[in-house]
PDB file of N, CA and C in Angstrom:
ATOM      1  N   UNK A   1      27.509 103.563 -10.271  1.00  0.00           N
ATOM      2  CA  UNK A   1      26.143 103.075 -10.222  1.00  0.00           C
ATOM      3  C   UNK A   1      25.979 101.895 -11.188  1.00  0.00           C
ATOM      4  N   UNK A   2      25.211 101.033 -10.666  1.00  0.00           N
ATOM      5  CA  UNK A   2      25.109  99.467 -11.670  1.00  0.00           C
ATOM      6  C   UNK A   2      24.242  99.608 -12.574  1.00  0.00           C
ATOM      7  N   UNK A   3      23.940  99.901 -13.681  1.00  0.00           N
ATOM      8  CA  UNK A   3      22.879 100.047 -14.743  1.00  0.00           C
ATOM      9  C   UNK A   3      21.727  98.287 -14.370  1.00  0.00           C
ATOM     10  N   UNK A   4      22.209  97.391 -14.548  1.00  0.00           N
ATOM     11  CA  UNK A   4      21.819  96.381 -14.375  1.00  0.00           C
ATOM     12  C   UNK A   4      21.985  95.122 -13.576  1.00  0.00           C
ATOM     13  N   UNK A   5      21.041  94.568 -12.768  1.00  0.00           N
ATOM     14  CA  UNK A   5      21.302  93.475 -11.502  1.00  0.00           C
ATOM     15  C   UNK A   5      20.717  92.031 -11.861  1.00  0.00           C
ATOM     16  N   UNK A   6      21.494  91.248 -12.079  1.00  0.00           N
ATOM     17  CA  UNK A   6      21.338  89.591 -12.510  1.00  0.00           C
ATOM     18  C   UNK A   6      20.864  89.276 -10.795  1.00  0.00           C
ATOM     19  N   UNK A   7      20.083  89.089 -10.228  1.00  0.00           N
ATOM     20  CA  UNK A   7      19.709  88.259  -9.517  1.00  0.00           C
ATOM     21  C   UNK A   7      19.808  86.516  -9.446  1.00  0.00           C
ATOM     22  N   UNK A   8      20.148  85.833  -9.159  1.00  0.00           N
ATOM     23  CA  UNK A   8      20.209  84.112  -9.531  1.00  0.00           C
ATOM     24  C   UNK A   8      19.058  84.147  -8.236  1.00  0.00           C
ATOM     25  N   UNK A   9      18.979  82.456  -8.591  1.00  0.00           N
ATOM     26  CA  UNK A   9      18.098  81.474  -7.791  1.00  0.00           C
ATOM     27  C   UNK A   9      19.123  81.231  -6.576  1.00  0.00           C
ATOM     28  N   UNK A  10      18.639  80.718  -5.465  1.00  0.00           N
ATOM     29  CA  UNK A  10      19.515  79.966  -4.007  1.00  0.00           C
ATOM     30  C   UNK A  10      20.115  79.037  -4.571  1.00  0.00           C
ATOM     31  N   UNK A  11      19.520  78.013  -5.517  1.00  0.00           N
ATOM     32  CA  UNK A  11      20.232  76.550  -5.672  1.00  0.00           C
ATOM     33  C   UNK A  11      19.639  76.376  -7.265  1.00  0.00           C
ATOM     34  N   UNK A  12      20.588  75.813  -8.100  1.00  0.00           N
ATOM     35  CA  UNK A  12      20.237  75.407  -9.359  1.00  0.00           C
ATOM     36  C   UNK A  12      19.296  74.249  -9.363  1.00  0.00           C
ATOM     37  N   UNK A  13      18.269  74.362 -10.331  1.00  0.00           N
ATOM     38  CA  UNK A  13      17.082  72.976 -10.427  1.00  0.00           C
ATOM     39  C   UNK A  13      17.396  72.121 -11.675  1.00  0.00           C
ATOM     40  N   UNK A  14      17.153  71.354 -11.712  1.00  0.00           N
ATOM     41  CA  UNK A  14      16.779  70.291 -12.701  1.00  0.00           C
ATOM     42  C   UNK A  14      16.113  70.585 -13.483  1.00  0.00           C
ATOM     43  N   UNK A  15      16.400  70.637 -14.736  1.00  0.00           N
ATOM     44  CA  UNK A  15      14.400  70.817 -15.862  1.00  0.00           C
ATOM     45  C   UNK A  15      15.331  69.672 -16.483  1.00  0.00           C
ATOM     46  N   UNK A  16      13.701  69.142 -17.333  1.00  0.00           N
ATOM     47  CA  UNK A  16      14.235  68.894 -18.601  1.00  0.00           C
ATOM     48  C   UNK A  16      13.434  68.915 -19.626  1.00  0.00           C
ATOM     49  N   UNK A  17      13.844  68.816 -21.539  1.00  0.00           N
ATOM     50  CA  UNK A  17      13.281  69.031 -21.989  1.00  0.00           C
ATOM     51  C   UNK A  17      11.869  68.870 -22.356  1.00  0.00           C
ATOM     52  N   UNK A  18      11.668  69.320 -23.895  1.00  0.00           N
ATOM     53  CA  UNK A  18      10.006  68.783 -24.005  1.00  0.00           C
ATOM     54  C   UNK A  18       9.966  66.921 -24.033  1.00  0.00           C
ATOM     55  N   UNK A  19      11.030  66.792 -24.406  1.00  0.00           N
ATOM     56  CA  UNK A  19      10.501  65.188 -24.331  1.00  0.00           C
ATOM     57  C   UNK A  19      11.074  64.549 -23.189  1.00  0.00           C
ATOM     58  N   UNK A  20      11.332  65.240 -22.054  1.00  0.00           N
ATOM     59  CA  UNK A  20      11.399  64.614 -20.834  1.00  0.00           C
ATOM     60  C   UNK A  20      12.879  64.232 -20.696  1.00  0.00           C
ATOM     61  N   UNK A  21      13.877  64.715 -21.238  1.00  0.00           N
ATOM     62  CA  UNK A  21      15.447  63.930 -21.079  1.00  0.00           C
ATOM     63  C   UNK A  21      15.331  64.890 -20.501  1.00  0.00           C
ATOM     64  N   UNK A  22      16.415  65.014 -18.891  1.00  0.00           N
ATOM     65  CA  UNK A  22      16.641  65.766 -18.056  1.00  0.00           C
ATOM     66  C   UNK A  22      18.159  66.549 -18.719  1.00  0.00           C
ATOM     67  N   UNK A  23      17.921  68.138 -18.691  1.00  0.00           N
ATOM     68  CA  UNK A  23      19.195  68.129 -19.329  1.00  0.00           C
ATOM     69  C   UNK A  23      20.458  68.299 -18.047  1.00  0.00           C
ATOM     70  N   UNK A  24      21.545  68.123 -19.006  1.00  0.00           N
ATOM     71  CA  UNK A  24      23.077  67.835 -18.167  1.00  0.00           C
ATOM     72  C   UNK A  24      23.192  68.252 -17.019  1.00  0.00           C
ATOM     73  N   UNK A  25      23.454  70.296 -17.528  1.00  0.00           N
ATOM     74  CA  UNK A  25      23.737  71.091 -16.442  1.00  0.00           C
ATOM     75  C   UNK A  25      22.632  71.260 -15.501  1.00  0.00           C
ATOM     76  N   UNK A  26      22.850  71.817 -14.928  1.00  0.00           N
ATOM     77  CA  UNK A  26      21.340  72.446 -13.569  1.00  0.00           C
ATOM     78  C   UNK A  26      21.303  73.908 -14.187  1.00  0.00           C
ATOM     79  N   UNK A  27      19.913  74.034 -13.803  1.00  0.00           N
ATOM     80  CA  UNK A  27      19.113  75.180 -14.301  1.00  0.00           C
ATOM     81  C   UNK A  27      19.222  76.178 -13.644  1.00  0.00           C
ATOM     82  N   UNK A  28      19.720  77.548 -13.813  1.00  0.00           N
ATOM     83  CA  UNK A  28      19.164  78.123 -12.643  1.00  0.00           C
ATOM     84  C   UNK A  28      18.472  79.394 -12.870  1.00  0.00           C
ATOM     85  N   UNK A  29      17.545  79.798 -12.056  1.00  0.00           N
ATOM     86  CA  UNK A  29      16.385  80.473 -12.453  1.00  0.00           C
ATOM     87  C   UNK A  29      17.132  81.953 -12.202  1.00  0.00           C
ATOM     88  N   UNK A  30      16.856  82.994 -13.466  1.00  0.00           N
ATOM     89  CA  UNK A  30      17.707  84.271 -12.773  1.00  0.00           C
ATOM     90  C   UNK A  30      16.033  85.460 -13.406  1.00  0.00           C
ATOM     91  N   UNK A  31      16.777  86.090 -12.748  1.00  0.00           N
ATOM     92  CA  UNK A  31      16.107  87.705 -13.144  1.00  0.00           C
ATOM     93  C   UNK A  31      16.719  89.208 -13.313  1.00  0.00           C
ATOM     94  N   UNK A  32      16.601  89.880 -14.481  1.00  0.00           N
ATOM     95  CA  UNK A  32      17.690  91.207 -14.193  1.00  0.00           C
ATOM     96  C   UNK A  32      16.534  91.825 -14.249  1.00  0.00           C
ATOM     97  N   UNK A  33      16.757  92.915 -13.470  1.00  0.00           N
ATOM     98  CA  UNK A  33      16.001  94.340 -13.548  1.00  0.00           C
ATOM     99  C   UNK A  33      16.763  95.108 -13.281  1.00  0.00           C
ATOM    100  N   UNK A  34      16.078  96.480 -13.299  1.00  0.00           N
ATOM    101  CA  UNK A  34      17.075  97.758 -14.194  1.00  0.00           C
ATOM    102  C   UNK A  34      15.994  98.776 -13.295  1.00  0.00           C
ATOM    103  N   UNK A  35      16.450 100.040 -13.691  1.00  0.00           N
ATOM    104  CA  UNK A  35      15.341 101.290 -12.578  1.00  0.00           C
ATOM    105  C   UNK A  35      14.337 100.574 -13.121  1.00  0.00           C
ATOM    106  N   UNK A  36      13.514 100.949 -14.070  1.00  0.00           N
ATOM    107  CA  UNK A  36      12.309 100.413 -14.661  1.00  0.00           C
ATOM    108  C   UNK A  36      11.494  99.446 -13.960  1.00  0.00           C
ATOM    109  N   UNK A  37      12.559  97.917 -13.131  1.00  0.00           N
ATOM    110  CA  UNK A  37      11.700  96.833 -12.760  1.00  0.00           C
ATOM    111  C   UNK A  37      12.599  95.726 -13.203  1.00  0.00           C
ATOM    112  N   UNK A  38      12.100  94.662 -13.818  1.00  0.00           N
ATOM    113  CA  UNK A  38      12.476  93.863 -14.227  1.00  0.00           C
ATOM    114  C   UNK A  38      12.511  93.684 -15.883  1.00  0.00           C
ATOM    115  N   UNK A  39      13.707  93.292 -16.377  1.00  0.00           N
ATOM    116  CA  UNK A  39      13.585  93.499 -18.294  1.00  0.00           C
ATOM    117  C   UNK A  39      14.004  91.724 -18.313  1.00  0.00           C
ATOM    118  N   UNK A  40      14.284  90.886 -17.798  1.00  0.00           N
ATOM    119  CA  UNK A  40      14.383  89.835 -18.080  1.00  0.00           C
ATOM    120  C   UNK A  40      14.266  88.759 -17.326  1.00  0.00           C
ATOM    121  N   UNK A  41      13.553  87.275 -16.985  1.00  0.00           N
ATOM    122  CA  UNK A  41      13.324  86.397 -16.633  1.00  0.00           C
ATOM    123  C   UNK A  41      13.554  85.008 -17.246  1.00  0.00           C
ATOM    124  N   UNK A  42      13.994  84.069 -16.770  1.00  0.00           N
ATOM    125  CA  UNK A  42      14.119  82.971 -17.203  1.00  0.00           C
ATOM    126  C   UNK A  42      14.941  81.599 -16.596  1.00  0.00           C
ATOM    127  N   UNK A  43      15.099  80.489 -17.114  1.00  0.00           N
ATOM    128  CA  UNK A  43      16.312  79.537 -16.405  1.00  0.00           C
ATOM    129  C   UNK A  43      17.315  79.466 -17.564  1.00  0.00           C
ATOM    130  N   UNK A  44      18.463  78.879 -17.063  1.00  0.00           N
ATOM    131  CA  UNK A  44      19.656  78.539 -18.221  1.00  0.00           C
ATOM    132  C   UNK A  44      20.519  78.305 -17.325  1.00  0.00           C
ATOM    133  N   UNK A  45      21.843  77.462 -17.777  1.00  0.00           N
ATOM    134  CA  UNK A  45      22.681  76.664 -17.134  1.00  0.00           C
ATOM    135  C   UNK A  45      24.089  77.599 -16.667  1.00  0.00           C
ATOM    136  N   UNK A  46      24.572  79.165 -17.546  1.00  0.00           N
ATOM    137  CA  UNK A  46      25.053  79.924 -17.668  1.00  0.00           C
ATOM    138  C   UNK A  46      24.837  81.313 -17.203  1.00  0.00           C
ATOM    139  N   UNK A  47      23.702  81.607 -16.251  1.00  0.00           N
ATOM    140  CA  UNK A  47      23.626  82.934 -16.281  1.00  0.00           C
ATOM    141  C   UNK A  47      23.658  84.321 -16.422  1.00  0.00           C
ATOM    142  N   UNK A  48      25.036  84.122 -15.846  1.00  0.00           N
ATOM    143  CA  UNK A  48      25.831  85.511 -15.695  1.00  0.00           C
ATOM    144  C   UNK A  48      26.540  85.624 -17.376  1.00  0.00           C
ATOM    145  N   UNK A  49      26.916  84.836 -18.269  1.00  0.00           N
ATOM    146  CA  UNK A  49      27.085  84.662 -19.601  1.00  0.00           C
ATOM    147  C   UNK A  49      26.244  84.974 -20.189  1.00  0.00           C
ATOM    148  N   UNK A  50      25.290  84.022 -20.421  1.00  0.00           N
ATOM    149  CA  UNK A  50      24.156  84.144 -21.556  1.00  0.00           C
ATOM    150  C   UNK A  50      23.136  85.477 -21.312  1.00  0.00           C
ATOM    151  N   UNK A  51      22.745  85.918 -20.437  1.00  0.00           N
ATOM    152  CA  UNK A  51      21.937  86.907 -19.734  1.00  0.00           C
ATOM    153  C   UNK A  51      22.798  88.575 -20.306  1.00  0.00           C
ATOM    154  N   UNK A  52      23.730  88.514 -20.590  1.00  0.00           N
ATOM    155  CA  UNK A  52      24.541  89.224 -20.753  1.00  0.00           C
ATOM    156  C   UNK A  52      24.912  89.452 -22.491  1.00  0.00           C
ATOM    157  N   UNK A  53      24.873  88.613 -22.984  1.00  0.00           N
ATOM    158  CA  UNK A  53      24.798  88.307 -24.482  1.00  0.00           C
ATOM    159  C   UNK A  53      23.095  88.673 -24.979  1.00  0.00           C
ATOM    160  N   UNK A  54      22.098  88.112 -24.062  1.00  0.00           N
ATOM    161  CA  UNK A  54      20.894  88.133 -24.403  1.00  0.00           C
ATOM    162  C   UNK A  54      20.824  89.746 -24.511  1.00  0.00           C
ATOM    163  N   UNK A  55      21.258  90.607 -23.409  1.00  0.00           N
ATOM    164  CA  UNK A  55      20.844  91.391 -23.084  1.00  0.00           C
ATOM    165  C   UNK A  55      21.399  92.515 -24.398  1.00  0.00           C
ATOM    166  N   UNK A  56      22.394  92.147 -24.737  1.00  0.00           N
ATOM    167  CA  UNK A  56      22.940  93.141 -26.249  1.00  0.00           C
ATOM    168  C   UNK A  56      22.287  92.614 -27.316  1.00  0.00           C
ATOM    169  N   UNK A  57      22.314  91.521 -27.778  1.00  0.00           N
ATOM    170  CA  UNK A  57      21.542  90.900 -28.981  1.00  0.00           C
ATOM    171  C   UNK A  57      19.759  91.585 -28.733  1.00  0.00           C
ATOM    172  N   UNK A  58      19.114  91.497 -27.613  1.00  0.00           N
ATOM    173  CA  UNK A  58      17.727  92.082 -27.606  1.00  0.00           C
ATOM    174  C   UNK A  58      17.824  93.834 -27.178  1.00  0.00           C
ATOM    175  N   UNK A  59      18.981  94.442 -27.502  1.00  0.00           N
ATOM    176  CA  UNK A  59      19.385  95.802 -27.586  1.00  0.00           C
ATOM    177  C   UNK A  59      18.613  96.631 -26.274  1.00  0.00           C
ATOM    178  N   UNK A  60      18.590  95.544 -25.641  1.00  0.00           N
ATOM    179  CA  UNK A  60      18.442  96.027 -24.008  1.00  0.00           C
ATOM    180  C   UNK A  60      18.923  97.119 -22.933  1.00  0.00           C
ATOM    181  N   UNK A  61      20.544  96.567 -23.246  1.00  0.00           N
ATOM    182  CA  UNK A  61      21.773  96.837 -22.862  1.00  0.00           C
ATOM    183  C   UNK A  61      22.811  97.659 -23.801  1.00  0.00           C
ATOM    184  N   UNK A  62      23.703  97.992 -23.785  1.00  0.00           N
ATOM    185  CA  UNK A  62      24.962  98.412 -24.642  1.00  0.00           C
ATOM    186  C   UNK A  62      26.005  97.652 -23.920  1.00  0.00           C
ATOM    187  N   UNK A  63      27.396  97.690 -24.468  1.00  0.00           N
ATOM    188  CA  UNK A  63      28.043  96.230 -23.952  1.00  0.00           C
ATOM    189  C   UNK A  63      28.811  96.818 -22.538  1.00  0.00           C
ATOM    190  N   UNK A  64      28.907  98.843 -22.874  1.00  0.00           N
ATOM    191  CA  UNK A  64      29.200  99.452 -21.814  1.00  0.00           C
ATOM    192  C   UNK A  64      28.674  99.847 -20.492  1.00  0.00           C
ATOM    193  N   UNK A  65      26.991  99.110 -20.572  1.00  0.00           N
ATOM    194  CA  UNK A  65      26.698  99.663 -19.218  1.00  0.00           C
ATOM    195  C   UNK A  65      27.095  98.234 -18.382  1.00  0.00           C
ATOM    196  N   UNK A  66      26.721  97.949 -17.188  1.00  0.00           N
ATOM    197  CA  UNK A  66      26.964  97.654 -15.732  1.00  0.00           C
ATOM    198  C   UNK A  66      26.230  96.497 -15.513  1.00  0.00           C
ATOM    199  N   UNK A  67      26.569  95.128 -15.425  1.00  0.00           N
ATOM    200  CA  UNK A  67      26.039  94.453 -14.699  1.00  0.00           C
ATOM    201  C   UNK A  67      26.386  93.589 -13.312  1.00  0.00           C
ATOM    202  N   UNK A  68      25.845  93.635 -12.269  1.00  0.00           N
ATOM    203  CA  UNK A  68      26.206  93.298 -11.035  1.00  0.00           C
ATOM    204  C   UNK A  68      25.585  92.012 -10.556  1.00  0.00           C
ATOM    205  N   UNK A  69      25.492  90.556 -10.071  1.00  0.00           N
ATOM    206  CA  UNK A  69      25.333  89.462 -10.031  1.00  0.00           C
ATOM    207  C   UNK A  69      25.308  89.345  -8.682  1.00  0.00           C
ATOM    208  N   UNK A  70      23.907  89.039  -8.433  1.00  0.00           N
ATOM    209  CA  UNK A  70      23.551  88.821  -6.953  1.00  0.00           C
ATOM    210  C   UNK A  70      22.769  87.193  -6.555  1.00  0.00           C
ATOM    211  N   UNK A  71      23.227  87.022  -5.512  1.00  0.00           N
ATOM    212  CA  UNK A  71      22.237  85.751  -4.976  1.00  0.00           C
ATOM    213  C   UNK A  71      21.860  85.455  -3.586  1.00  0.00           C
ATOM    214  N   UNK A  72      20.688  86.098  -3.551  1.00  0.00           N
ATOM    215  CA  UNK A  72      19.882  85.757  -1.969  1.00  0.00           C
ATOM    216  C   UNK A  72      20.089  87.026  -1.646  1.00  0.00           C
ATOM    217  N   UNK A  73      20.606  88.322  -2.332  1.00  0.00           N
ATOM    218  CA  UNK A  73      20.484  89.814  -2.032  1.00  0.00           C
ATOM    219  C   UNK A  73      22.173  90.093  -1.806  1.00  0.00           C
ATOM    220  N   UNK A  74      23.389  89.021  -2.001  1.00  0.00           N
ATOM    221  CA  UNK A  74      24.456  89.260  -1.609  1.00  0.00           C
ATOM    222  C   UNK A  74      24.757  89.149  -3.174  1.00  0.00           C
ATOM    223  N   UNK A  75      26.088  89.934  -3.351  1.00  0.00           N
ATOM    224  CA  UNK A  75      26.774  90.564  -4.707  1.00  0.00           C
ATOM    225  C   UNK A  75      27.776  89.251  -4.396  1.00  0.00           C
ATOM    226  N   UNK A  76      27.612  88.346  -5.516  1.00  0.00           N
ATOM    227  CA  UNK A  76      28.268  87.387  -5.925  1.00  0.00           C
ATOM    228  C   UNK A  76      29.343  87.477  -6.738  1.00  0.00           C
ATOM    229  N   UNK A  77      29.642  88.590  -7.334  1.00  0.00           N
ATOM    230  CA  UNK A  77      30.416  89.190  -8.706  1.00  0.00           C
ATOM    231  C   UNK A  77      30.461  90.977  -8.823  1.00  0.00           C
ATOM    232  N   UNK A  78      31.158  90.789  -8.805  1.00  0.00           N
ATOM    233  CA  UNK A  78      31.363  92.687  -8.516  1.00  0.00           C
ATOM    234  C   UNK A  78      30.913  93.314 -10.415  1.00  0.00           C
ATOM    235  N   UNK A  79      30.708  94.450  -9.997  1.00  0.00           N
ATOM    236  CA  UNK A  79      30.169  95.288 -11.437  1.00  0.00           C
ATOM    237  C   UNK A  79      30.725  94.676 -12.283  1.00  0.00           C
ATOM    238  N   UNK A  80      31.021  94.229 -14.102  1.00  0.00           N
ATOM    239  CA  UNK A  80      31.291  94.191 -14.664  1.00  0.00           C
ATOM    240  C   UNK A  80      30.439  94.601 -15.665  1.00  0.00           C
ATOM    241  N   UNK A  81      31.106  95.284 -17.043  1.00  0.00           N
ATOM    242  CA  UNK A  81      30.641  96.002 -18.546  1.00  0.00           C
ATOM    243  C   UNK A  81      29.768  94.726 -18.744  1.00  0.00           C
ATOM    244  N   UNK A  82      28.416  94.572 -18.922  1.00  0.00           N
ATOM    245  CA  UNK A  82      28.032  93.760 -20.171  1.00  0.00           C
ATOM    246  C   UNK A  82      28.893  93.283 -20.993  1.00  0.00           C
ATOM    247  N   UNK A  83      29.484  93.697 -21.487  1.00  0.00           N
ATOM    248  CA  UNK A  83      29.999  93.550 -23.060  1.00  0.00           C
ATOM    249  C   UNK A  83      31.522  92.173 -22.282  1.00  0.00           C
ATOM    250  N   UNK A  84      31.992  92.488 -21.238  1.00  0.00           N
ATOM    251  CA  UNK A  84      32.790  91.912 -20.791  1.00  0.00           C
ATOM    252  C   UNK A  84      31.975  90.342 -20.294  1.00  0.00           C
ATOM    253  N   UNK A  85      30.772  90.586 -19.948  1.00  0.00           N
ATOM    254  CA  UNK A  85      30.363  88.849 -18.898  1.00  0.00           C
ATOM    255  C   UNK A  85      30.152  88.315 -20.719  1.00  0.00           C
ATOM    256  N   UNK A  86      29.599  88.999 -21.733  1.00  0.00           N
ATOM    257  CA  UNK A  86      28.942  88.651 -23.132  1.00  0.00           C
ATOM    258  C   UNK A  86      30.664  87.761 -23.495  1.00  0.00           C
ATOM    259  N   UNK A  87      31.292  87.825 -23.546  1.00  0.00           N
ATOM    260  CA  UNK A  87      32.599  87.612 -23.657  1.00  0.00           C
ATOM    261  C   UNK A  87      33.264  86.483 -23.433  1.00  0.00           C
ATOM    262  N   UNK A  88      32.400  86.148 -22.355  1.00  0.00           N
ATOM    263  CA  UNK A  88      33.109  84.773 -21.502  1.00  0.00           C
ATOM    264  C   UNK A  88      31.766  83.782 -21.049  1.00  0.00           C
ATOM    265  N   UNK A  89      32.015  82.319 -21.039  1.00  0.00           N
ATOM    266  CA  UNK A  89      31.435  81.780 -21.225  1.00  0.00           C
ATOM    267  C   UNK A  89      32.012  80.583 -19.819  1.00  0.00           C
ATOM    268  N   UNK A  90      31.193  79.557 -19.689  1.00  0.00           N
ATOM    269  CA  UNK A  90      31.436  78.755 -18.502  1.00  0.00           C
ATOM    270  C   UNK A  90      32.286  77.164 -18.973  1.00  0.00           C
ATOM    271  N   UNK A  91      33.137  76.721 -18.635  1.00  0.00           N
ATOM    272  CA  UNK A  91      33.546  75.331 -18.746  1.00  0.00           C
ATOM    273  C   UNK A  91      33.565  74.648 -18.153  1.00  0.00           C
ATOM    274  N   UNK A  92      33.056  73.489 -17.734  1.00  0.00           N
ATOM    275  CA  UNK A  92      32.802  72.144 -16.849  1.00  0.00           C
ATOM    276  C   UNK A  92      33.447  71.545 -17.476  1.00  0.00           C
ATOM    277  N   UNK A  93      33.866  70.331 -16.801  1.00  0.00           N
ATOM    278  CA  UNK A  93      34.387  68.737 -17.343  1.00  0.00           C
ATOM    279  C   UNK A  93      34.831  68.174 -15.927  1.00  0.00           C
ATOM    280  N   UNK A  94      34.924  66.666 -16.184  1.00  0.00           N
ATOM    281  CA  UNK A  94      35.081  65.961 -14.754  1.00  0.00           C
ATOM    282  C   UNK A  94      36.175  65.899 -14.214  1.00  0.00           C
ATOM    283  N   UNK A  95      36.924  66.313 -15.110  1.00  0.00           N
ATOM    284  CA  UNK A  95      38.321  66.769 -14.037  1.00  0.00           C
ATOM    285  C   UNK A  95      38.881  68.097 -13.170  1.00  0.00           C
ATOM    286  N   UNK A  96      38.436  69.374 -14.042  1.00  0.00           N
ATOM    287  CA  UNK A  96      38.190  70.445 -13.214  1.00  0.00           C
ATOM    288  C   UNK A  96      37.072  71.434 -13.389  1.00  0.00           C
ATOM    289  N   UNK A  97      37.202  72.068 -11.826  1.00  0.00           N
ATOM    290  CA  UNK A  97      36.004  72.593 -11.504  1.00  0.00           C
ATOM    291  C   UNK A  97      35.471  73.707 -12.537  1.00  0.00           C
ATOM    292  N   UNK A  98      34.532  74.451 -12.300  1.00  0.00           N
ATOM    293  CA  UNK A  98      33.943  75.155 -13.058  1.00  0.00           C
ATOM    294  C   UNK A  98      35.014  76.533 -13.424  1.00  0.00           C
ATOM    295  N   UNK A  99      35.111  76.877 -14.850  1.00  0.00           N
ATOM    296  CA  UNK A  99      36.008  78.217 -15.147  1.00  0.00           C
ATOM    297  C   UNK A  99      35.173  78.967 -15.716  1.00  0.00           C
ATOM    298  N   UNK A 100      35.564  80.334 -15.901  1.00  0.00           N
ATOM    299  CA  UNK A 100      35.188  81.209 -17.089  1.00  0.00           C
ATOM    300  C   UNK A 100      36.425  81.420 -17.818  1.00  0.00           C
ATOM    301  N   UNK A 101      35.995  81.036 -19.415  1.00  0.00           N
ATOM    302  CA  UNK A 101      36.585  81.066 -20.573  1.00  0.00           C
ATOM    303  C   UNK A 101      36.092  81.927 -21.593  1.00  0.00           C
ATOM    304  N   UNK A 102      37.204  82.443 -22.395  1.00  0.00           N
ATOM    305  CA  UNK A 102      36.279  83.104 -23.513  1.00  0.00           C
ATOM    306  C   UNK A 102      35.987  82.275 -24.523  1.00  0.00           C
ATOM    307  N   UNK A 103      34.440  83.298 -24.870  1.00  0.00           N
ATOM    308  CA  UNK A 103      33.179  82.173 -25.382  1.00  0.00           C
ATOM    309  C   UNK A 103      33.399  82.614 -26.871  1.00  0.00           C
ATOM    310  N   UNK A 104      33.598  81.512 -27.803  1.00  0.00           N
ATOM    311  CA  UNK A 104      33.641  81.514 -28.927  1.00  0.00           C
ATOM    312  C   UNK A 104      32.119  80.743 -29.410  1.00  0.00           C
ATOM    313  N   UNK A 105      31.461  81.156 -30.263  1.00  0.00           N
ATOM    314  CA  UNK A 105      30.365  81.093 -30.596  1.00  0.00           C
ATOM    315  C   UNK A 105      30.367  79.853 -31.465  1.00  0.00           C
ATOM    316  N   UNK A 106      29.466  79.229 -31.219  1.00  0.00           N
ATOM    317  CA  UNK A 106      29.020  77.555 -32.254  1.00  0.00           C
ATOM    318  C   UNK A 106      28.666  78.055 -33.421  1.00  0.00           C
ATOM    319  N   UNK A 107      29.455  77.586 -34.465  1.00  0.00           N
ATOM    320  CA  UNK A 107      28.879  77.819 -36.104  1.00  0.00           C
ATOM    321  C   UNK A 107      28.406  75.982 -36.539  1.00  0.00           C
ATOM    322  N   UNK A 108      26.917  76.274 -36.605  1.00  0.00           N
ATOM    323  CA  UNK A 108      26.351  75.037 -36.987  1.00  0.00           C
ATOM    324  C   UNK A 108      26.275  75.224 -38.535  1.00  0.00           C
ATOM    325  N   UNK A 109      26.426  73.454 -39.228  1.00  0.00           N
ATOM    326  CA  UNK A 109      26.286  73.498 -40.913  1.00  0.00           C
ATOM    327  C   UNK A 109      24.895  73.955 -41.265  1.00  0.00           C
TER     328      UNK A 109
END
């Protein structure tokens, strides 16, 4: 049984910030809900990553329950632990296509 379901958007959008620079990646709008309903809403360029990190840091989740990644009602990504999508992170660049890498965290000065 899936403790938790990442829903995505059909197609990633454009935002951009408060002062109007459009940012890089495309946005895409997701939602998880759980029996309860829905516990999270929002856009971000990473979904299935950050949504997954969010979801332990706001003690939502544990890193052992279940999240399953859907789009347009079709399972895009089969079950995986939280604690495992929290783990890995997305890489772009113009030479190859999109990967999942493990995500080492930015230490700013």
């Amino acid at each position: 049984m899936t403790d938790f379901i990442l829903h995505l958007g059909e197609e990633p959008t454009r935002y951009s910030d408060e002062r109007g620079k459009p940012y890089v990646r495309p946005q895409y709008h997701y939602r998880v809900t759980e029996g309860r309903g829905e516990v999270l809403c929002g856009f971000c360029a990473s979904p299935e990553t950050e949504v997954a990190r969010m979801l332990i840091a706001q003690k939502i989740a544990a890193p052992s329950h279940s999240l399953e990644v859907r789009r347009g009602g079709r399972v895009v990504f089969r079950t995986r632990p939280v604690g495992k999508w929290a783990g890995l992170t997305v890489r772009e660049d113009d030479t190859k296509s999109a990967c999942f890498v493990p995500y080492r965290e930015r230490v700013t000065a």
